[in-house]
PDB file of N, CA and C in Angstrom:
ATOM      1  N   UNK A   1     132.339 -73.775-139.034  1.00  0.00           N
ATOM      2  CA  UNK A   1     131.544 -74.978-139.179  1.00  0.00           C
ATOM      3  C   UNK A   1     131.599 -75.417-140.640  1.00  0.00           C
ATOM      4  N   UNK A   2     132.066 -76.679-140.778  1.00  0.00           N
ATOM      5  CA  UNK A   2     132.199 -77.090-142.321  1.00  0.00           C
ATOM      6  C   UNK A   2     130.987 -77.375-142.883  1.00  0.00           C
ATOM      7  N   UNK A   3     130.911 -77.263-144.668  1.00  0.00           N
ATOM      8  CA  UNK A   3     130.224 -78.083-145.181  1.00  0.00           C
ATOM      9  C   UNK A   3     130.013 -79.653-145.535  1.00  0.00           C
ATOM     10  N   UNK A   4     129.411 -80.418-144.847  1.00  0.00           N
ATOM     11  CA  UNK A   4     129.942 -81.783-145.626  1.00  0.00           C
ATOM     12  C   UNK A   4     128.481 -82.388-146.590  1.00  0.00           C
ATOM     13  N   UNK A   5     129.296 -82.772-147.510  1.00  0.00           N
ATOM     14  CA  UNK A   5     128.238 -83.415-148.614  1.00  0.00           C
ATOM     15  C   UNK A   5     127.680 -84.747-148.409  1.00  0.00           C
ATOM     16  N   UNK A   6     126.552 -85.278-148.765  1.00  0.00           N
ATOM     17  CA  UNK A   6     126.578 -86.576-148.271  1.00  0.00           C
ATOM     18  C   UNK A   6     125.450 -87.198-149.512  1.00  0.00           C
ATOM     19  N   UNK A   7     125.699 -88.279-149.586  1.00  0.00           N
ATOM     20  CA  UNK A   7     124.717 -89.281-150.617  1.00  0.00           C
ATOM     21  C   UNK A   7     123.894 -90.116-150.737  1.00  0.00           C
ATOM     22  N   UNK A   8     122.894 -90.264-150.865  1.00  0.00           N
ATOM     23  CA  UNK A   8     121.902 -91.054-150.634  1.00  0.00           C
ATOM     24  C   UNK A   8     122.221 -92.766-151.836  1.00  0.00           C
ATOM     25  N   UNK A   9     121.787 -93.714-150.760  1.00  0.00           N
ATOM     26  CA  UNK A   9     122.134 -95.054-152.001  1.00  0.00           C
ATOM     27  C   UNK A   9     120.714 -95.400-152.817  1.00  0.00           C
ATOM     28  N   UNK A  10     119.573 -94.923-152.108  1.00  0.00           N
ATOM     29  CA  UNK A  10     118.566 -95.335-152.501  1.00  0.00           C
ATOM     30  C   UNK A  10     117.971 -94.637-153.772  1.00  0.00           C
ATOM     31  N   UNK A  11     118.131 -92.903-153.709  1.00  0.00           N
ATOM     32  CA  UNK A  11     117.904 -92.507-154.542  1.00  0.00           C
ATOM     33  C   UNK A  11     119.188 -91.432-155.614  1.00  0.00           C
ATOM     34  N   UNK A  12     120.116 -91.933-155.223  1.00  0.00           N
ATOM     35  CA  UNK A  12     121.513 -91.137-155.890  1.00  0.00           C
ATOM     36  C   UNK A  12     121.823 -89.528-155.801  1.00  0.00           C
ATOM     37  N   UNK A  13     120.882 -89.236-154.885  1.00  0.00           N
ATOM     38  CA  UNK A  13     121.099 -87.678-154.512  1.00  0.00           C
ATOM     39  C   UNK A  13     122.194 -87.451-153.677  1.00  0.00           C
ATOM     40  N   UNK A  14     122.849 -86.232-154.114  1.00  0.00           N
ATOM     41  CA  UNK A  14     123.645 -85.603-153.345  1.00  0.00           C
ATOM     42  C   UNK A  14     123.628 -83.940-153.126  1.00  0.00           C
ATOM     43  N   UNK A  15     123.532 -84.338-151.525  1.00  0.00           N
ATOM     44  CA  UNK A  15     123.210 -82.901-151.180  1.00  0.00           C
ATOM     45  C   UNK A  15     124.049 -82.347-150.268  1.00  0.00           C
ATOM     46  N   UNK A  16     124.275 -81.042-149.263  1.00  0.00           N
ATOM     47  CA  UNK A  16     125.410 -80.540-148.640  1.00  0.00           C
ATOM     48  C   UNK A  16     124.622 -79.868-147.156  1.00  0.00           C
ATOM     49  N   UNK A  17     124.944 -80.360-146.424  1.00  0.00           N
ATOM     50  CA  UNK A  17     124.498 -79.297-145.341  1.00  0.00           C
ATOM     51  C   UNK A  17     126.119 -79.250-144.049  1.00  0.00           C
ATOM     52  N   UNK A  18     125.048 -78.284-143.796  1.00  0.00           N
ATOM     53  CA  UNK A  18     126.086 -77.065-142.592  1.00  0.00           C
ATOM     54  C   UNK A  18     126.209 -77.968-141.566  1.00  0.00           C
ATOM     55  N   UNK A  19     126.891 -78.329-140.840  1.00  0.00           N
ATOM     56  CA  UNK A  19     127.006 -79.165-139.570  1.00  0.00           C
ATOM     57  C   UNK A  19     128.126 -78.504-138.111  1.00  0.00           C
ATOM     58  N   UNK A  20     128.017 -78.532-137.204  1.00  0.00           N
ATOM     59  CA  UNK A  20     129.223 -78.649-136.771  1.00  0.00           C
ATOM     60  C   UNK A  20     130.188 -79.679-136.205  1.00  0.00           C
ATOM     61  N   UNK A  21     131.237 -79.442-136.075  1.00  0.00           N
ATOM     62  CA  UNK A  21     132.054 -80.937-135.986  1.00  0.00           C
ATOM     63  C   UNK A  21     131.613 -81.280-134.742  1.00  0.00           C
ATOM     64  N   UNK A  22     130.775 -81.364-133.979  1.00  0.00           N
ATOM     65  CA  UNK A  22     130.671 -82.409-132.941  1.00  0.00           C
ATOM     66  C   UNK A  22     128.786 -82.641-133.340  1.00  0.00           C
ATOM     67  N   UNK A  23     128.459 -82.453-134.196  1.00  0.00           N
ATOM     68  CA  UNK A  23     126.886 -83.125-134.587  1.00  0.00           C
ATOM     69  C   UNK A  23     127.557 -84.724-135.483  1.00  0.00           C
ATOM     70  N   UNK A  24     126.489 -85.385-135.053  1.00  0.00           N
ATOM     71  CA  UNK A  24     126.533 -86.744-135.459  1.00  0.00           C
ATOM     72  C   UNK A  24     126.341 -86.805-137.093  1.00  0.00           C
ATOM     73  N   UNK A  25     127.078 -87.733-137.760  1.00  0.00           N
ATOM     74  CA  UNK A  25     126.745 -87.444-139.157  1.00  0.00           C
ATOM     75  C   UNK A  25     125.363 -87.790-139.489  1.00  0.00           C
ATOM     76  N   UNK A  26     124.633 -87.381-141.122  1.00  0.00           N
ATOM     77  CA  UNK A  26     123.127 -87.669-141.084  1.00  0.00           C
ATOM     78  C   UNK A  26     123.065 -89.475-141.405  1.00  0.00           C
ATOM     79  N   UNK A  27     121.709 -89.712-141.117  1.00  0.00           N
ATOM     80  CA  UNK A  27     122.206 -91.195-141.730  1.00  0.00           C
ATOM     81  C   UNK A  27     120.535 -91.523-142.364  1.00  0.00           C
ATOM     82  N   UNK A  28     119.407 -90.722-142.451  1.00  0.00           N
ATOM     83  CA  UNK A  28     118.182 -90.713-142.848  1.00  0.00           C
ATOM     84  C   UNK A  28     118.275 -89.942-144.384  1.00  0.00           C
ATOM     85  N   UNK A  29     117.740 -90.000-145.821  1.00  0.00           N
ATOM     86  CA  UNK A  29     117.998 -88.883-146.663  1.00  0.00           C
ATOM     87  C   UNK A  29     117.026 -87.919-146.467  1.00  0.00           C
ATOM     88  N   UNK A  30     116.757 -86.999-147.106  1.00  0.00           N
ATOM     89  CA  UNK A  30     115.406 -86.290-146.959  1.00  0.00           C
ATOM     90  C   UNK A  30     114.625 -86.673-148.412  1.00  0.00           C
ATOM     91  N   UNK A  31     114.953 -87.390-149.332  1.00  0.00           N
ATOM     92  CA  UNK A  31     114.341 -87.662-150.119  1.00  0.00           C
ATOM     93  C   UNK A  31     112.897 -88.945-149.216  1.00  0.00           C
ATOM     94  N   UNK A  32     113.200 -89.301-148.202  1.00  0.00           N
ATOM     95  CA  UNK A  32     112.388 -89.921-147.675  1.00  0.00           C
ATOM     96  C   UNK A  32     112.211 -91.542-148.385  1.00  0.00           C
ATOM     97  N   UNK A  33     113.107 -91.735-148.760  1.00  0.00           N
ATOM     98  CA  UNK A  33     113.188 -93.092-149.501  1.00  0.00           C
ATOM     99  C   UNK A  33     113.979 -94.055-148.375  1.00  0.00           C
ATOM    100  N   UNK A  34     113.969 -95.498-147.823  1.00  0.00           N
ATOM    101  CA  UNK A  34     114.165 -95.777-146.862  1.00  0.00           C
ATOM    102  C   UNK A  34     115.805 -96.301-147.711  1.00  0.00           C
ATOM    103  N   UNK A  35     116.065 -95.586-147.718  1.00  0.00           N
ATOM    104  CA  UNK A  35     117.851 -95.444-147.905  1.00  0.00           C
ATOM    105  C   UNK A  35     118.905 -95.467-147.407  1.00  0.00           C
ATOM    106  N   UNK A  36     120.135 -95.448-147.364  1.00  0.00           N
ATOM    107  CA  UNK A  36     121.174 -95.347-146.674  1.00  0.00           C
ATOM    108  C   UNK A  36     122.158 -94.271-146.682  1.00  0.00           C
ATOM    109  N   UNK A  37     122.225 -92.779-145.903  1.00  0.00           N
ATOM    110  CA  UNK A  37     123.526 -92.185-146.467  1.00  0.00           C
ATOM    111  C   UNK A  37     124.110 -91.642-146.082  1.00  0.00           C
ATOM    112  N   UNK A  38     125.449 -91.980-146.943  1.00  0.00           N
ATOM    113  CA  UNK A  38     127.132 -91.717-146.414  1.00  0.00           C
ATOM    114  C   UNK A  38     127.524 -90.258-146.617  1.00  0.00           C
ATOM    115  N   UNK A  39     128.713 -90.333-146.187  1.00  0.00           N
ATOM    116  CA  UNK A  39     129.153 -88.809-146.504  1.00  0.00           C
ATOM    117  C   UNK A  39     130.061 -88.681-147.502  1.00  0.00           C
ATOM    118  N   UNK A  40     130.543 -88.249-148.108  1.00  0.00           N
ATOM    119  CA  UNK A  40     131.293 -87.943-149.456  1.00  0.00           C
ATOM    120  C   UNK A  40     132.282 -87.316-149.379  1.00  0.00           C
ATOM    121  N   UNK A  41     133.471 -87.979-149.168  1.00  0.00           N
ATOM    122  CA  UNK A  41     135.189 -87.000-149.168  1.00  0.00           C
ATOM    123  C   UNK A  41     135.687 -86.589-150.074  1.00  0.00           C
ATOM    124  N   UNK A  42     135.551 -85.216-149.957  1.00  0.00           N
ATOM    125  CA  UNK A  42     136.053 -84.015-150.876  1.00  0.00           C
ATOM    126  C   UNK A  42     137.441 -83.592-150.890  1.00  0.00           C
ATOM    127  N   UNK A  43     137.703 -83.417-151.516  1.00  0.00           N
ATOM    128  CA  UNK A  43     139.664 -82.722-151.034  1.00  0.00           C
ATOM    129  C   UNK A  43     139.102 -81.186-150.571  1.00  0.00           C
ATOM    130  N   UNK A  44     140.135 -80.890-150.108  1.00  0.00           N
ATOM    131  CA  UNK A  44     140.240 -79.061-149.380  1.00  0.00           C
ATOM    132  C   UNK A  44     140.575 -78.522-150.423  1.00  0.00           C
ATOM    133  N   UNK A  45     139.344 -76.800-150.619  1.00  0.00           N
ATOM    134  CA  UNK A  45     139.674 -75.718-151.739  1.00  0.00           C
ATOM    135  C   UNK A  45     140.587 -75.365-151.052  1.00  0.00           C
ATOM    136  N   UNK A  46     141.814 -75.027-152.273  1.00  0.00           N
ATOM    137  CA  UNK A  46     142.934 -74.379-151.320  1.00  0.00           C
ATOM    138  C   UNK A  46     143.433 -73.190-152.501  1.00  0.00           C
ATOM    139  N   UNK A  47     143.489 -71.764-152.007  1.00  0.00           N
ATOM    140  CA  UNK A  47     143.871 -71.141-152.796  1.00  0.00           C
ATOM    141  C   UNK A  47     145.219 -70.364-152.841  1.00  0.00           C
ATOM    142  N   UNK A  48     146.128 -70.382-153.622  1.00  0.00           N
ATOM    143  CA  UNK A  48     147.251 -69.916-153.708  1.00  0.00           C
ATOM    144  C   UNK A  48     147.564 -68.500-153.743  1.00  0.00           C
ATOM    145  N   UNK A  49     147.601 -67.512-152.207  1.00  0.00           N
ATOM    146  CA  UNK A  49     148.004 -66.475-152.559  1.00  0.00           C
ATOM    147  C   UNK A  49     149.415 -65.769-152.437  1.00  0.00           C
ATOM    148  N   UNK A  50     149.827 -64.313-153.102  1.00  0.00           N
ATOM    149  CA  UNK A  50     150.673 -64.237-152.732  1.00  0.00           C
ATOM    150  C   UNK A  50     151.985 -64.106-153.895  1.00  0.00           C
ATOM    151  N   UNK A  51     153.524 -63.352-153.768  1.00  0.00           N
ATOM    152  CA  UNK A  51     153.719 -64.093-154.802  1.00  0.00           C
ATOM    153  C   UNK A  51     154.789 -65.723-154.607  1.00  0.00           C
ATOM    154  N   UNK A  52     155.409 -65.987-155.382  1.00  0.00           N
ATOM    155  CA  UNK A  52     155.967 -67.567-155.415  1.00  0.00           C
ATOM    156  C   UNK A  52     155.197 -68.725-155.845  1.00  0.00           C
ATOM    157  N   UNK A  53     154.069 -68.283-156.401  1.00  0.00           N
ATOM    158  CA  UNK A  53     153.314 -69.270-156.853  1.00  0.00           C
ATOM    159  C   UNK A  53     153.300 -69.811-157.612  1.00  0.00           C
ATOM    160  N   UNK A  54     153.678 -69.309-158.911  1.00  0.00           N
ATOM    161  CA  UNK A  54     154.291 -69.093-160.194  1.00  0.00           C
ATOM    162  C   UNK A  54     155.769 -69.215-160.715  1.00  0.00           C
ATOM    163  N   UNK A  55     155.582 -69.777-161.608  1.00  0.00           N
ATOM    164  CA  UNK A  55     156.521 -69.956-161.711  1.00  0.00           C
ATOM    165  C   UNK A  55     157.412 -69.144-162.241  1.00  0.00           C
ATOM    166  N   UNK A  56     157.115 -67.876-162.978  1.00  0.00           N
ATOM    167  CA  UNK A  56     157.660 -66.509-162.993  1.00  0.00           C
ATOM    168  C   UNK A  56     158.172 -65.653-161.562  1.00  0.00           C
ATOM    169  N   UNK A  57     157.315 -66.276-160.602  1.00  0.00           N
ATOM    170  CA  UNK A  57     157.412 -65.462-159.271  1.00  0.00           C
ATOM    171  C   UNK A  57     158.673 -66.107-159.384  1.00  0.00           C
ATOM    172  N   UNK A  58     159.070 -67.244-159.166  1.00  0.00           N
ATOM    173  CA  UNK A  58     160.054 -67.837-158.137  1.00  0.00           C
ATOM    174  C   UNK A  58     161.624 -68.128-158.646  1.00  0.00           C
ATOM    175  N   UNK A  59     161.609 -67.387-159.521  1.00  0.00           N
ATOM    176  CA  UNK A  59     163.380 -67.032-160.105  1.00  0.00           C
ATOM    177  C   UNK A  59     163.536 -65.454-160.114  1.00  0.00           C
ATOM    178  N   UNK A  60     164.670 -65.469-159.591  1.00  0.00           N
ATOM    179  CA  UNK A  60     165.118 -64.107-160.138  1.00  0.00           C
ATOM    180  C   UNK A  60     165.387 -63.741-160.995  1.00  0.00           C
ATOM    181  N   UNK A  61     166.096 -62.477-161.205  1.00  0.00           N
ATOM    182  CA  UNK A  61     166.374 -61.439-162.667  1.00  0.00           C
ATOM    183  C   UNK A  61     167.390 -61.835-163.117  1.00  0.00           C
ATOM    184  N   UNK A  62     168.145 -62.758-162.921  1.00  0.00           N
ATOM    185  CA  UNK A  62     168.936 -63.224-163.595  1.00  0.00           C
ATOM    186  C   UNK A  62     168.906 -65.389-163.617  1.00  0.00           C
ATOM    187  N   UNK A  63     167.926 -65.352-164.527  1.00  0.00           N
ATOM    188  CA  UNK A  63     167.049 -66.627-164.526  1.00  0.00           C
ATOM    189  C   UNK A  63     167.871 -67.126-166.051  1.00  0.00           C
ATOM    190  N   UNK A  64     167.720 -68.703-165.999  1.00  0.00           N
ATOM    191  CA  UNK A  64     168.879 -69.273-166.919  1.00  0.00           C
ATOM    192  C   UNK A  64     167.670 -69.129-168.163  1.00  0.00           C
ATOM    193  N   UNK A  65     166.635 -68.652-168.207  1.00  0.00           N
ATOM    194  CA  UNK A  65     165.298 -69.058-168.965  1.00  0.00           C
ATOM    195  C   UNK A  65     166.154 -68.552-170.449  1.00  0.00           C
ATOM    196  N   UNK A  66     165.537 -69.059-171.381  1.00  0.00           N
ATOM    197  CA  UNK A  66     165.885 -68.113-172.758  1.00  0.00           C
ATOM    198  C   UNK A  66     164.845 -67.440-173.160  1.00  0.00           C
ATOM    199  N   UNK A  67     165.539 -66.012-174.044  1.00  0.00           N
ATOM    200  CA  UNK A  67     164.472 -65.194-174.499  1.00  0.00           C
ATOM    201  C   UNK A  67     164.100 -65.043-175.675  1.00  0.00           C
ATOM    202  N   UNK A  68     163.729 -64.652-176.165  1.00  0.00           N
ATOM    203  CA  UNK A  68     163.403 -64.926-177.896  1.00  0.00           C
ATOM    204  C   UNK A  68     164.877 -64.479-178.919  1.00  0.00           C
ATOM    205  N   UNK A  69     165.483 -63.430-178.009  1.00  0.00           N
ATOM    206  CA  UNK A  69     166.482 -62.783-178.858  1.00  0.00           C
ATOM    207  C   UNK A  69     167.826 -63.701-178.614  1.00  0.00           C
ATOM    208  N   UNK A  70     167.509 -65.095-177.863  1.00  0.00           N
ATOM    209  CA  UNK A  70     168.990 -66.046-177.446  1.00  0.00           C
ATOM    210  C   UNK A  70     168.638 -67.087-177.892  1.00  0.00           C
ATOM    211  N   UNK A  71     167.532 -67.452-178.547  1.00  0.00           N
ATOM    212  CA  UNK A  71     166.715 -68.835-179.074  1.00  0.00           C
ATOM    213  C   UNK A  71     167.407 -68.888-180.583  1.00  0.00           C
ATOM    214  N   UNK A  72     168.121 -67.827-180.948  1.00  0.00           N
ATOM    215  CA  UNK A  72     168.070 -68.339-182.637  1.00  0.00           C
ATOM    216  C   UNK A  72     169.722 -68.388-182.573  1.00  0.00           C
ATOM    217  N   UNK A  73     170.260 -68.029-181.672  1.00  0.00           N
ATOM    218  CA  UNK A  73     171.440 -67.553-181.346  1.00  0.00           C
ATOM    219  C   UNK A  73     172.340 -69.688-181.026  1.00  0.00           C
ATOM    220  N   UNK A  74     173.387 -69.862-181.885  1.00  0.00           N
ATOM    221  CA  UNK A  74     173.239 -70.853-181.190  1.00  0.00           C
ATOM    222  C   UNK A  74     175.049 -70.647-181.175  1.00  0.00           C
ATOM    223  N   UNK A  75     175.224 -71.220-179.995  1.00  0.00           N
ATOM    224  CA  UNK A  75     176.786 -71.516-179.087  1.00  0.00           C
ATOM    225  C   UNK A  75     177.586 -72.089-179.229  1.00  0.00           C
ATOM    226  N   UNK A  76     177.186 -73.217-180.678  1.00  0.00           N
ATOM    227  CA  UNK A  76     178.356 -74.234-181.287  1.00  0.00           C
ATOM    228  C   UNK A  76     179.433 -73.344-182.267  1.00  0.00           C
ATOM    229  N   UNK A  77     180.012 -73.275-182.363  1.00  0.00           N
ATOM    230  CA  UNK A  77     181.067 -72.803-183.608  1.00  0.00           C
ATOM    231  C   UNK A  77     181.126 -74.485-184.721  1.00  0.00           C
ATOM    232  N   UNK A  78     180.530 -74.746-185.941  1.00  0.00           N
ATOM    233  CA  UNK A  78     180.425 -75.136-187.037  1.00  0.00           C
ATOM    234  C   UNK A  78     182.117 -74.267-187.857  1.00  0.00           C
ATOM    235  N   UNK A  79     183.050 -75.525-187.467  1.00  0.00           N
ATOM    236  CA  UNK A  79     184.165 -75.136-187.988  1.00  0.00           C
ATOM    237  C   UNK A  79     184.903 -76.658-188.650  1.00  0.00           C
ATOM    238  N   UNK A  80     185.077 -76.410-189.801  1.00  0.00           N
ATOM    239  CA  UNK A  80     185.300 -77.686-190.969  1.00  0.00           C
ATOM    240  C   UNK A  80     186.766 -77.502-191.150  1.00  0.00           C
ATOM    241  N   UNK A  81     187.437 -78.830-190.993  1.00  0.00           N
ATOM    242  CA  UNK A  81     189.248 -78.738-190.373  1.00  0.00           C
ATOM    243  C   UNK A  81     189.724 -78.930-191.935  1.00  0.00           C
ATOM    244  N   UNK A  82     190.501 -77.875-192.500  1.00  0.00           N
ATOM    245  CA  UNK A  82     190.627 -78.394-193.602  1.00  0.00           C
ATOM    246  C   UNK A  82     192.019 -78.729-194.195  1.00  0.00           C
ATOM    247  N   UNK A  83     191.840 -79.905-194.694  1.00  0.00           N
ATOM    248  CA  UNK A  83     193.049 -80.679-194.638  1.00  0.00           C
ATOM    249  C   UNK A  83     194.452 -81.039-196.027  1.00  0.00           C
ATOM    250  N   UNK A  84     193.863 -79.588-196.874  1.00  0.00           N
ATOM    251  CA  UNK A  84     194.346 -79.692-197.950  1.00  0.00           C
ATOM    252  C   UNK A  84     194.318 -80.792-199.046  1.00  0.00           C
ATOM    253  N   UNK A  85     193.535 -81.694-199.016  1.00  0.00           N
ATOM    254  CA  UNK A  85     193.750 -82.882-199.610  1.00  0.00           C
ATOM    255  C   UNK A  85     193.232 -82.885-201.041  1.00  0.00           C
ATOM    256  N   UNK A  86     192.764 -81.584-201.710  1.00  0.00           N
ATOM    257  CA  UNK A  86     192.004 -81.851-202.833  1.00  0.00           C
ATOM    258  C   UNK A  86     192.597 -81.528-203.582  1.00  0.00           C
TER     259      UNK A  86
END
């Protein structure tokens, strides 16, 4: 049975009760103020278990990532054509 939240217009309260999905939504507040109130759409808690979640999870051991000891390391060859001209 979900929680759904709902809001009062008259007095800006928002409160949560237990319902089940075939009870009618509330439409009285309990603040007792002759008000109007709606219900309030929440997104779904959703929790990530497991691994692959991460982004460490989801490459293998041979991952293109760099490591500290390939970061200073660099792959160009710096080679100056020299042309005898001096």
């Amino acid at each position: 049975m979900p929680t759904y939240v709902y809001a009062c217009d008259a007095c800006g309260k928002q409160f949560e009760q237990f319902q089940s999905f075939k009870d009618e939504p509330l439409t009285v507040c309990l603040c007792g103020q002759a008000g109007r109130v709606r219900r309030v759409i929440q997104p779904a808690g959703i929790v990530f278990k497991g691994s692959g979640w991460y982004i460490t999870d989801s490459r293998g051991s041979s991952s293109g990532s760099v490591t500290s000891s390939d970061a200073g390391k660099d792959n160009k060859s710096d080679t100056k054509s020299d042309t005898g001209d001096d």
